[in-house]
Protein backbone atom coordinates (compact mmCIF):
# COMPACT_ATOMS: atom_id res chain seq x y z
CA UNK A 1 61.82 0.56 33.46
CA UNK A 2 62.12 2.97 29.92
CA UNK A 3 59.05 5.10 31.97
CA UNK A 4 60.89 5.50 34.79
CA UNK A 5 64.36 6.73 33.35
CA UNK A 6 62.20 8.60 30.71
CA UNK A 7 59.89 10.23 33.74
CA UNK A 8 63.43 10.90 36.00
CA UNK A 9 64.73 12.52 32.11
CA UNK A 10 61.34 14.81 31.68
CA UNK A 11 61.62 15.65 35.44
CA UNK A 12 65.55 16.13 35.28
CA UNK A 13 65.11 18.97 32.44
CA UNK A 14 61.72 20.20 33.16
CA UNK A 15 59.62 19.12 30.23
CA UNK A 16 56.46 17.57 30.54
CA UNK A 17 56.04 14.05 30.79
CA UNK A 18 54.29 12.71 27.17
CA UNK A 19 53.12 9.06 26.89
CA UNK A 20 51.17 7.57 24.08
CA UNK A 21 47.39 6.48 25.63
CA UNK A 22 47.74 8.23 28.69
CA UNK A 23 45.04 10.60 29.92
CA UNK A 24 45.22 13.54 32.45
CA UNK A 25 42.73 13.32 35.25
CA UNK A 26 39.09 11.67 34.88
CA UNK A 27 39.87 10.86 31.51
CA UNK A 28 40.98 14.52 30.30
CA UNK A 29 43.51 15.47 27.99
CA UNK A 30 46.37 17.51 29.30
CA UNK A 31 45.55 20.35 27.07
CA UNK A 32 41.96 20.51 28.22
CA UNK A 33 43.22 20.14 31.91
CA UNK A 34 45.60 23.26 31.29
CA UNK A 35 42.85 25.07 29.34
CA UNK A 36 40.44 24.65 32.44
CA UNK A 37 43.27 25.67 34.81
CA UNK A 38 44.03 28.67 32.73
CA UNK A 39 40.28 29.46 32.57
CA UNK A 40 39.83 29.21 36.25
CA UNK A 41 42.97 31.92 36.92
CA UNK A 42 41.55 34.63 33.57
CA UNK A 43 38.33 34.42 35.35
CA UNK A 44 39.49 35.55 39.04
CA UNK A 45 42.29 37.72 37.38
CA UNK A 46 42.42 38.99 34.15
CA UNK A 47 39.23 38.55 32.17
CA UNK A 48 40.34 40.31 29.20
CA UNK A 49 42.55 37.43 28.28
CA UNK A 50 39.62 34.82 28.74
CA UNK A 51 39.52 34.56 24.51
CA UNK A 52 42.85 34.95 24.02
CA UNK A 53 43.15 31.16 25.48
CA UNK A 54 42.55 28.63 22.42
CA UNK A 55 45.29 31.01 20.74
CA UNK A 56 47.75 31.07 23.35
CA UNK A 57 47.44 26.73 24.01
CA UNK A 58 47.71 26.45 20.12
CA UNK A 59 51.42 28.83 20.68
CA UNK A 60 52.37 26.60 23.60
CA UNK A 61 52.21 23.42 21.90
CA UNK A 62 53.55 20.99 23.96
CA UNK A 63 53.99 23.07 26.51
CA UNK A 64 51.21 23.41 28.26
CA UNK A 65 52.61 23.04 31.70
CA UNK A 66 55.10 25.86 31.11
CA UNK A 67 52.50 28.36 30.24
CA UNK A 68 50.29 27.20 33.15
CA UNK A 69 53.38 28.01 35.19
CA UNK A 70 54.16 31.35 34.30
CA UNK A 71 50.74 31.91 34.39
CA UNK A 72 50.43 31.35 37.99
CA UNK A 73 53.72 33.28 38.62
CA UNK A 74 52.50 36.18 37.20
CA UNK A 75 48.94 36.43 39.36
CA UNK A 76 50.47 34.77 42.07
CA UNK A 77 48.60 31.89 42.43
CA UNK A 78 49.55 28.33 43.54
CA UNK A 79 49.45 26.04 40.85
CA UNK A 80 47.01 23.11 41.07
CA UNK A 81 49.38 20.70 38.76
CA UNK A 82 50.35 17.69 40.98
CA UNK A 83 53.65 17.43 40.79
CA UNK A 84 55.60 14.18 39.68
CA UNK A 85 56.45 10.96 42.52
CA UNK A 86 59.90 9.86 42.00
């Protein structure tokens, strides 16, 4: 039940959801899901910014899914981030 009401809080204020032991998809961290999805959009779009990527996860601390976001805004592209079941 505390997941739940803490899932409907993170989803309620957009901030991303943070649980001790839990791993992003096929075992990968969040950060190194966002760092592939960031990769993946640098590559088709910008590919300057392609080593400016360790430095701008380490600035976005925590918020990962933010970045990812404005990210996509910016080259107009639809995120790939699964977005959370209620």
């Amino acid at each position: 039940r505390e997941e739940q009401v803490y899932r409907s809080i993170c989803d309620k204020y957009k901030v991303e959801v943070k649980l001790p032991g839990k791993k992003g998809e096929e075992g990968k961290s969040n950060l190194e899901k966002y760092k592939e999805l960031i990769t993946e959009i640098y590559k088709e779009h910008n590919k300057d910014k392609l080593g400016e990527i360790d430095d701008l996860l380490a600035k976005y601390t925590g918020k990962e899914k933010t970045l990812y976001m404005a990210i996509c805004k910016k080259y107009k592209v639809e995120p790939k981030v699964p977005e959370s079941k209620k």
